[in-house]
C-alpha atoms as a PDB file:
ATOM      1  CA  UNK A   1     -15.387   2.819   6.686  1.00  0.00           C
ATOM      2  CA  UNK A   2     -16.864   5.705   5.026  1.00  0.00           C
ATOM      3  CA  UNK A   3     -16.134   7.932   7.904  1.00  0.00           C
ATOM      4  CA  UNK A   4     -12.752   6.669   7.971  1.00  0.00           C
ATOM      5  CA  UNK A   5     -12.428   7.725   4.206  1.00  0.00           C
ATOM      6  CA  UNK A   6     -14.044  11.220   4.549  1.00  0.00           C
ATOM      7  CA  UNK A   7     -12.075  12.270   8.015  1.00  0.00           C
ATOM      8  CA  UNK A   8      -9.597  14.842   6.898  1.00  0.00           C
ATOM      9  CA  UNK A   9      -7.571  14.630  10.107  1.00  0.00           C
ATOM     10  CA  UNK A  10      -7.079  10.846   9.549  1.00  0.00           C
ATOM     11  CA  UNK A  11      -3.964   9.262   8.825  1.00  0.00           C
ATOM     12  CA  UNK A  12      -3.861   9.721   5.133  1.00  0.00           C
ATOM     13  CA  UNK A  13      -2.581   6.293   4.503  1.00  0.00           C
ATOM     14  CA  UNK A  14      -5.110   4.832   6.588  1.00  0.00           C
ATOM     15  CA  UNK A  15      -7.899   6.862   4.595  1.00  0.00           C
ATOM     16  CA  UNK A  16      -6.178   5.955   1.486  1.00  0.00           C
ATOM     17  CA  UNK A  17      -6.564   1.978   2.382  1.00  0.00           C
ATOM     18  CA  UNK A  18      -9.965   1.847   3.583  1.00  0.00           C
ATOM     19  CA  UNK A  19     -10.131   2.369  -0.715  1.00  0.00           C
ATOM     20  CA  UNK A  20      -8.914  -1.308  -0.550  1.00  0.00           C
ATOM     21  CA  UNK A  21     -11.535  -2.934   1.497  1.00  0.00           C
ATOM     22  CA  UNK A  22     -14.682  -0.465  -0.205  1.00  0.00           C
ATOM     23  CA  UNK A  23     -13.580  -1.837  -3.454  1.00  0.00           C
ATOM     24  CA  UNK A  24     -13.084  -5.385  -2.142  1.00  0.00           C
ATOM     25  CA  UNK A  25     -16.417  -5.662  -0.839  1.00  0.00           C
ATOM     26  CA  UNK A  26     -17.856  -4.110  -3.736  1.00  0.00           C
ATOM     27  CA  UNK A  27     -16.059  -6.990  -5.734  1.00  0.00           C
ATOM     28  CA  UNK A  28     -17.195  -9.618  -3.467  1.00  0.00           C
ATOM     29  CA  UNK A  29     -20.747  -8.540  -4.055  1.00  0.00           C
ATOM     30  CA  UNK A  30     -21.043  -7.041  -0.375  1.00  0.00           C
ATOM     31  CA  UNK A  31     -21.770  -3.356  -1.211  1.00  0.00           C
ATOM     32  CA  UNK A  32     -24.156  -2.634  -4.957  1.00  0.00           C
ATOM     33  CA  UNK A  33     -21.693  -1.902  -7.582  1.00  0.00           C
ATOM     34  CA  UNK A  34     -23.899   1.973  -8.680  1.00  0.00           C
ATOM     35  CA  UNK A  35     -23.621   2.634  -4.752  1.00  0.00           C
ATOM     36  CA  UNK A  36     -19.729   2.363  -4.847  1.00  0.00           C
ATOM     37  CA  UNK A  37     -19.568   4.523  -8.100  1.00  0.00           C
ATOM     38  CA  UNK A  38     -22.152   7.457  -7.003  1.00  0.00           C
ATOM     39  CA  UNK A  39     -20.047   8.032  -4.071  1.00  0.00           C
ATOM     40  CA  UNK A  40     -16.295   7.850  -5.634  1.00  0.00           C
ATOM     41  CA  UNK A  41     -18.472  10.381  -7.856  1.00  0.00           C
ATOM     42  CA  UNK A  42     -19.126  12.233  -5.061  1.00  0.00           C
ATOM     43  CA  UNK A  43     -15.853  12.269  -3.487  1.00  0.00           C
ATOM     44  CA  UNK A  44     -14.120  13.330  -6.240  1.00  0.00           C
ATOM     45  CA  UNK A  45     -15.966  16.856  -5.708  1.00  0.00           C
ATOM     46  CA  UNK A  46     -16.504  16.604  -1.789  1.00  0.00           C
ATOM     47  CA  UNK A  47     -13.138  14.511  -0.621  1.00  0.00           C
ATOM     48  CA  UNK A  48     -11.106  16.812   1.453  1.00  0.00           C
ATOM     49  CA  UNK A  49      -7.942  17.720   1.001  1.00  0.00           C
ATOM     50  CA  UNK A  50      -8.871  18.840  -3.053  1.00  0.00           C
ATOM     51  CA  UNK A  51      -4.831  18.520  -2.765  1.00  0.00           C
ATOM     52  CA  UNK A  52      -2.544  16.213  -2.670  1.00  0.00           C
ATOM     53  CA  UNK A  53      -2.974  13.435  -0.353  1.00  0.00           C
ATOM     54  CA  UNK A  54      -2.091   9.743  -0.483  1.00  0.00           C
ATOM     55  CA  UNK A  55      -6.001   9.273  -0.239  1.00  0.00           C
ATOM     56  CA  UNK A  56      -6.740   9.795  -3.646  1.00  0.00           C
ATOM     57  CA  UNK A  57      -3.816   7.314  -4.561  1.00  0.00           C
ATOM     58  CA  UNK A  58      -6.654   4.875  -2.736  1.00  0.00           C
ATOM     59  CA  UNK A  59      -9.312   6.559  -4.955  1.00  0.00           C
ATOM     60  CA  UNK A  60      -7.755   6.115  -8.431  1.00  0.00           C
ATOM     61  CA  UNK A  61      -7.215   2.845  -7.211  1.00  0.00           C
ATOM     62  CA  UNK A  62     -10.540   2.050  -6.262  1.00  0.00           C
ATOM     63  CA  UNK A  63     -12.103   2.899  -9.727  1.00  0.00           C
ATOM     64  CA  UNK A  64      -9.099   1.203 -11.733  1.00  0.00           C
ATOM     65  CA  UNK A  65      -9.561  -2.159  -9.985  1.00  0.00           C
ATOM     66  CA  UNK A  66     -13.025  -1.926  -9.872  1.00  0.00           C
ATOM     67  CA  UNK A  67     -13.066  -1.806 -13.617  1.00  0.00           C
ATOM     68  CA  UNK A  68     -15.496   1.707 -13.618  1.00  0.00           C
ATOM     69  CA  UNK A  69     -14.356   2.631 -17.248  1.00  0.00           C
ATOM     70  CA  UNK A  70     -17.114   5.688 -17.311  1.00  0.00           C
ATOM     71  CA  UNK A  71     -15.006   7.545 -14.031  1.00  0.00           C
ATOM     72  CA  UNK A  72     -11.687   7.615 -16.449  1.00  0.00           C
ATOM     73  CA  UNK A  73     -12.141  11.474 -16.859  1.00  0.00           C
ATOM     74  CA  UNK A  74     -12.387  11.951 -13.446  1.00  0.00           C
ATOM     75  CA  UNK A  75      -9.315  10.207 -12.730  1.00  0.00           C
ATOM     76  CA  UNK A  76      -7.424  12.500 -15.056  1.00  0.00           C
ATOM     77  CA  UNK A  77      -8.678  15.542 -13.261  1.00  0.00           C
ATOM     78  CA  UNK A  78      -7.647  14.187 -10.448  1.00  0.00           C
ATOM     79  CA  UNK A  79      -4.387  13.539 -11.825  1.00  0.00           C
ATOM     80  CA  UNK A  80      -3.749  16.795 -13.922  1.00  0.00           C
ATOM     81  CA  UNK A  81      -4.522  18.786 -11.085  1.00  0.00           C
ATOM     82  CA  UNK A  82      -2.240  16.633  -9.274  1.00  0.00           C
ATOM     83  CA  UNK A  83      -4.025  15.064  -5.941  1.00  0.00           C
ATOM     84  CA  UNK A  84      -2.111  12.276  -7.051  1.00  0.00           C
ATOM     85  CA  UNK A  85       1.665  13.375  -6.453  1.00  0.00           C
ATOM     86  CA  UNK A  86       3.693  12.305  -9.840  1.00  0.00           C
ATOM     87  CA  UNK A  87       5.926  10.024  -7.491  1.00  0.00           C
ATOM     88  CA  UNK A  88       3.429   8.175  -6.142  1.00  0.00           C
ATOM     89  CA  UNK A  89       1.799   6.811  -8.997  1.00  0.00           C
ATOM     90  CA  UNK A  90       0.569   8.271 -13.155  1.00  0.00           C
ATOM     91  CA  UNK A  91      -2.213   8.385 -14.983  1.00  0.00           C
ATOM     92  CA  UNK A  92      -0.910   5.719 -17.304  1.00  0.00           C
ATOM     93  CA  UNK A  93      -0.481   2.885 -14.127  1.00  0.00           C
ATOM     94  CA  UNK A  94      -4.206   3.834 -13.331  1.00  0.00           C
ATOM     95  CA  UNK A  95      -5.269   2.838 -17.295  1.00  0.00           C
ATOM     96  CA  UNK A  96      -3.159  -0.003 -16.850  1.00  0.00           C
ATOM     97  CA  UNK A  97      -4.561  -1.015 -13.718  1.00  0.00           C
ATOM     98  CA  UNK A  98      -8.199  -0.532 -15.062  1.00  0.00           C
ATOM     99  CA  UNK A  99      -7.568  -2.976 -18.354  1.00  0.00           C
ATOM    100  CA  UNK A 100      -6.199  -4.916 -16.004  1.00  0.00           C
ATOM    101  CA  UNK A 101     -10.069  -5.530 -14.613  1.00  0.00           C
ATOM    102  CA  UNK A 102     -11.768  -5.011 -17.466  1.00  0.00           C
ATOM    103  CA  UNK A 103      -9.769  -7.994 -18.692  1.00  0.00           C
ATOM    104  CA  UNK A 104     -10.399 -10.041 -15.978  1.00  0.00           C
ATOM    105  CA  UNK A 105     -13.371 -12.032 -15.614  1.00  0.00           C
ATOM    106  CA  UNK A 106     -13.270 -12.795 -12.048  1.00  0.00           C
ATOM    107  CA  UNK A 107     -13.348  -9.465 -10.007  1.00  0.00           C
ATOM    108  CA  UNK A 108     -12.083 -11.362  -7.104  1.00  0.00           C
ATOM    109  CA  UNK A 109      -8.580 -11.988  -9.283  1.00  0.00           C
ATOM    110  CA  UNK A 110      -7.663  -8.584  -9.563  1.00  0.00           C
ATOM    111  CA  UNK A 111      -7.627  -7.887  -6.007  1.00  0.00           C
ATOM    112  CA  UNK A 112      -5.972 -11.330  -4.901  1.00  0.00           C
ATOM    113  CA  UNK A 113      -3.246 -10.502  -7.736  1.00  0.00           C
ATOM    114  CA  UNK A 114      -2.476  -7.087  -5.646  1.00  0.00           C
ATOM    115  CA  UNK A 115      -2.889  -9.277  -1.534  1.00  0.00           C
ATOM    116  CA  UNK A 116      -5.920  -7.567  -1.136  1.00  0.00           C
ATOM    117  CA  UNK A 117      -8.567  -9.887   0.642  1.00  0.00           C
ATOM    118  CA  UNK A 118      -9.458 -11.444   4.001  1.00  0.00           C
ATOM    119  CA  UNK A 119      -7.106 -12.873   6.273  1.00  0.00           C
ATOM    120  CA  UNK A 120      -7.596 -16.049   6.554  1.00  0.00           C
ATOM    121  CA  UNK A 121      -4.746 -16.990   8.620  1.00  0.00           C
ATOM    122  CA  UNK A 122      -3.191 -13.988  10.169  1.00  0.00           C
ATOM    123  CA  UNK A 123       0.209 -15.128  11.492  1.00  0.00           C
ATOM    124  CA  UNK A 124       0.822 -17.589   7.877  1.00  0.00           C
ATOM    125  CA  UNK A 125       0.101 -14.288   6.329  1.00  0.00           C
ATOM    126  CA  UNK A 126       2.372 -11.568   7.999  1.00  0.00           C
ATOM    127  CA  UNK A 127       5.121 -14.721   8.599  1.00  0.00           C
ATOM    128  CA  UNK A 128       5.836 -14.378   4.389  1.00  0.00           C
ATOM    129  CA  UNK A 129       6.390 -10.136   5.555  1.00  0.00           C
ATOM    130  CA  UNK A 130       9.922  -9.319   5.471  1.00  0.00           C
ATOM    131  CA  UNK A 131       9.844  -8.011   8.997  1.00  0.00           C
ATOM    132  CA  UNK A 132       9.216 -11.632  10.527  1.00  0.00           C
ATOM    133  CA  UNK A 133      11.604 -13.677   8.288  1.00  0.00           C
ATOM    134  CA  UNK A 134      15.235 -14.948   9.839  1.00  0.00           C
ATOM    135  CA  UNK A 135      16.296 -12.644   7.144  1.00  0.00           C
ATOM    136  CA  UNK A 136      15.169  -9.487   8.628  1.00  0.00           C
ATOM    137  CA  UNK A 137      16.961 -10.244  12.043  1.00  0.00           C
ATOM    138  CA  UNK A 138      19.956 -11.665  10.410  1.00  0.00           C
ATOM    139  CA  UNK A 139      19.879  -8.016   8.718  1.00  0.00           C
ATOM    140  CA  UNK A 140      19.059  -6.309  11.274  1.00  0.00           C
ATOM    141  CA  UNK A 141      22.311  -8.128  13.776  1.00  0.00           C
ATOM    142  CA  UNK A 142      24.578  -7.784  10.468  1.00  0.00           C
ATOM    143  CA  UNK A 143      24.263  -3.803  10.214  1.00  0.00           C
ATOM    144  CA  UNK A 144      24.157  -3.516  14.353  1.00  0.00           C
ATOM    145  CA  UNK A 145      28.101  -5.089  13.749  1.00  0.00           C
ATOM    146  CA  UNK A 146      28.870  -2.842  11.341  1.00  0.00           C
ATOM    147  CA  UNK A 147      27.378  -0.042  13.410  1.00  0.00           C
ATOM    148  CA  UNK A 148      29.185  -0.970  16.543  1.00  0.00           C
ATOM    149  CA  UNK A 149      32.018  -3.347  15.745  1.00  0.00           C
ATOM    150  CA  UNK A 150      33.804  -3.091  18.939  1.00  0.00           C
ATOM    151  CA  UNK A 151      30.339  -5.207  20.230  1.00  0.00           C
ATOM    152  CA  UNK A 152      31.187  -7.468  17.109  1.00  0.00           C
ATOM    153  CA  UNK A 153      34.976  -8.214  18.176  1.00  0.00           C
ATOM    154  CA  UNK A 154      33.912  -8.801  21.935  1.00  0.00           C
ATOM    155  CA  UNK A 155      31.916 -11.482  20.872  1.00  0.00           C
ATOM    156  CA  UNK A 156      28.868  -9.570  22.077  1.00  0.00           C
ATOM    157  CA  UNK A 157      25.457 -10.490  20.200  1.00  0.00           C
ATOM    158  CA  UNK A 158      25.029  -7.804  17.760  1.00  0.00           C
ATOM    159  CA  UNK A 159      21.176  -7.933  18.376  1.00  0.00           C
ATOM    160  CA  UNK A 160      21.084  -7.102  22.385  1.00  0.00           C
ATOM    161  CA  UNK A 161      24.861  -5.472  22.971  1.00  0.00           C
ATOM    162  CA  UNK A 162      27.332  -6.557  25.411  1.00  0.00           C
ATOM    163  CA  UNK A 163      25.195  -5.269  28.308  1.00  0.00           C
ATOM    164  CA  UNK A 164      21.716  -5.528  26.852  1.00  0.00           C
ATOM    165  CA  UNK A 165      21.742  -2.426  25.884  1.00  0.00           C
ATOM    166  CA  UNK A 166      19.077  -1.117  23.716  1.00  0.00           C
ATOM    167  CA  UNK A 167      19.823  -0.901  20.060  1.00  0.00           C
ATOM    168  CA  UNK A 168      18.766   1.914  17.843  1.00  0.00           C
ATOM    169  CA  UNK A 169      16.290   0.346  15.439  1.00  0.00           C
ATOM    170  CA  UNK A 170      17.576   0.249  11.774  1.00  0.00           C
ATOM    171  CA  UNK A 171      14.656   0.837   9.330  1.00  0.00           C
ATOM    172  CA  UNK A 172      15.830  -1.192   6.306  1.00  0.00           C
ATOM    173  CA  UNK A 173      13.332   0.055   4.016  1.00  0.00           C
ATOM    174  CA  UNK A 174      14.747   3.905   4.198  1.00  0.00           C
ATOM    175  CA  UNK A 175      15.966   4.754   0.861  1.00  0.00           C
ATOM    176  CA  UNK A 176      13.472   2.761  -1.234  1.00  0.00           C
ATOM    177  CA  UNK A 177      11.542   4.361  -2.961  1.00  0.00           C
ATOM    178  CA  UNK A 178       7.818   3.508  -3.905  1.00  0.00           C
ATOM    179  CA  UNK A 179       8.708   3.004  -7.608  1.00  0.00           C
ATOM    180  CA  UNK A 180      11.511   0.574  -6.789  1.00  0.00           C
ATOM    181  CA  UNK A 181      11.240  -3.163  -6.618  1.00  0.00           C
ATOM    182  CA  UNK A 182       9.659  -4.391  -3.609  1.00  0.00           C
ATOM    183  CA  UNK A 183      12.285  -5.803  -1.094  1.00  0.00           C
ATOM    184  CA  UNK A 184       9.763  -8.646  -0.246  1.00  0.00           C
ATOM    185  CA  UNK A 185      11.091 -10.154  -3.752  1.00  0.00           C
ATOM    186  CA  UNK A 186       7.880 -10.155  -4.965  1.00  0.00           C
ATOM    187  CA  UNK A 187       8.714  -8.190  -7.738  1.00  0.00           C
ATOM    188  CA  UNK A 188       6.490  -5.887  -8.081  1.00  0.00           C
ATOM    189  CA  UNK A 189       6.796  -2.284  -7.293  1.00  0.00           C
ATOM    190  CA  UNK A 190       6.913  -1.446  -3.702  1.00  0.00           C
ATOM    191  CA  UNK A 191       3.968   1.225  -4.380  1.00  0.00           C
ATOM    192  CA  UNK A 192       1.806  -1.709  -5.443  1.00  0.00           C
ATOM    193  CA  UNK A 193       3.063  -4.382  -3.214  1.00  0.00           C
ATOM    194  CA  UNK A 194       4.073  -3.851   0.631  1.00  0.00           C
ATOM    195  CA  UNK A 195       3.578  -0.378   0.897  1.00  0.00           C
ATOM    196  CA  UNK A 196      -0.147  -1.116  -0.157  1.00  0.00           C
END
């Protein structure tokens, strides 16, 4: 996981939720609480990019949820000298996030209040994701009519054409942005909810 985290040619978003599981497992007792904090310490110096990168949104995440109060400064630095882009997330969602743990005497809670655990039952799990629901394909047919109504008034299945023809795929979620409402219906943020 740790090479994961420190591989600069990684998928940033990948990097930045390998955060997810390091502070899970530190939660769930896995991995010493001081070993998780000396090396957040150290990435904040060593991490690469020292720019902005969606892998220190994963970082600041880490030490809010993880409740590591005496790493606060850091996070700011981080913040003022903006590795964390403004739009993703602020400096006052990480405080909020860390009261949020120090608050909360089960460590386990905090992460189960953002989905972040073991999958116990993968298909129960991703059936509740908006991308397997009947509402998702019932979405998905009604914009293919709108798209291409002539298929509509033949009668054609919007979903597969009048010749099977293969559809363009319509990503629903363009236009949302991460500090709007999640369209799960959660109703959280879509920063802290699905796009996690």
């Amino acid at each position: 996981m740790k090479d994961a985290i420190e591989c600069e040619e990684a998928d940033e978003f990948a990097r930045g939720i390998c955060f997810d599981a390091l502070a899970y497992l530190t939660a769930a007792g896995a991995i010493p609480r001081e070993e998780t904090e000396r090396y957040l310490r150290r990435l904040y110096a060593f991490m690469r990019p020292q720019s902005h990168s969606f892998v220190w949104v994963g970082w600041q995440e880490a030490v809010a949820r993880l409740g590591l109060e005496s790493m606060t400064d850091l996070v700011k630095g981080a913040f003022e000298r903006e590795f964390v882009h403004p739009g993703e997330t602020d400096y006052g969602w990480f405080q909020k996030d860390l009261q949020e743990a120090l608050s909360e005497p089960d460590p386990i809670a905090v992460f189960a209040a953002h989905r972040i655990g073991p999958l116990d039952d993968a298909v129960a799990t991703l059936s509740g994701w908006y991308f397997f629901t009947e509402k998702y394909i019932e979405d998905q047919q009604r914009i293919s009519a709108r798209r291409r109504p002539e298929l509509a008034a033949a009668g054609a299945s919007p979903a597969f054409g009048a010749w099977n023809a293969p559809q363009p795929h319509i990503n629903l979620l363009r236009g949302i942005g991460r500090n709007d409402l999640c369209p799960c219906g959660s109703g959280k943020k879509y920063k802290k909810c699905c796009l996690n």
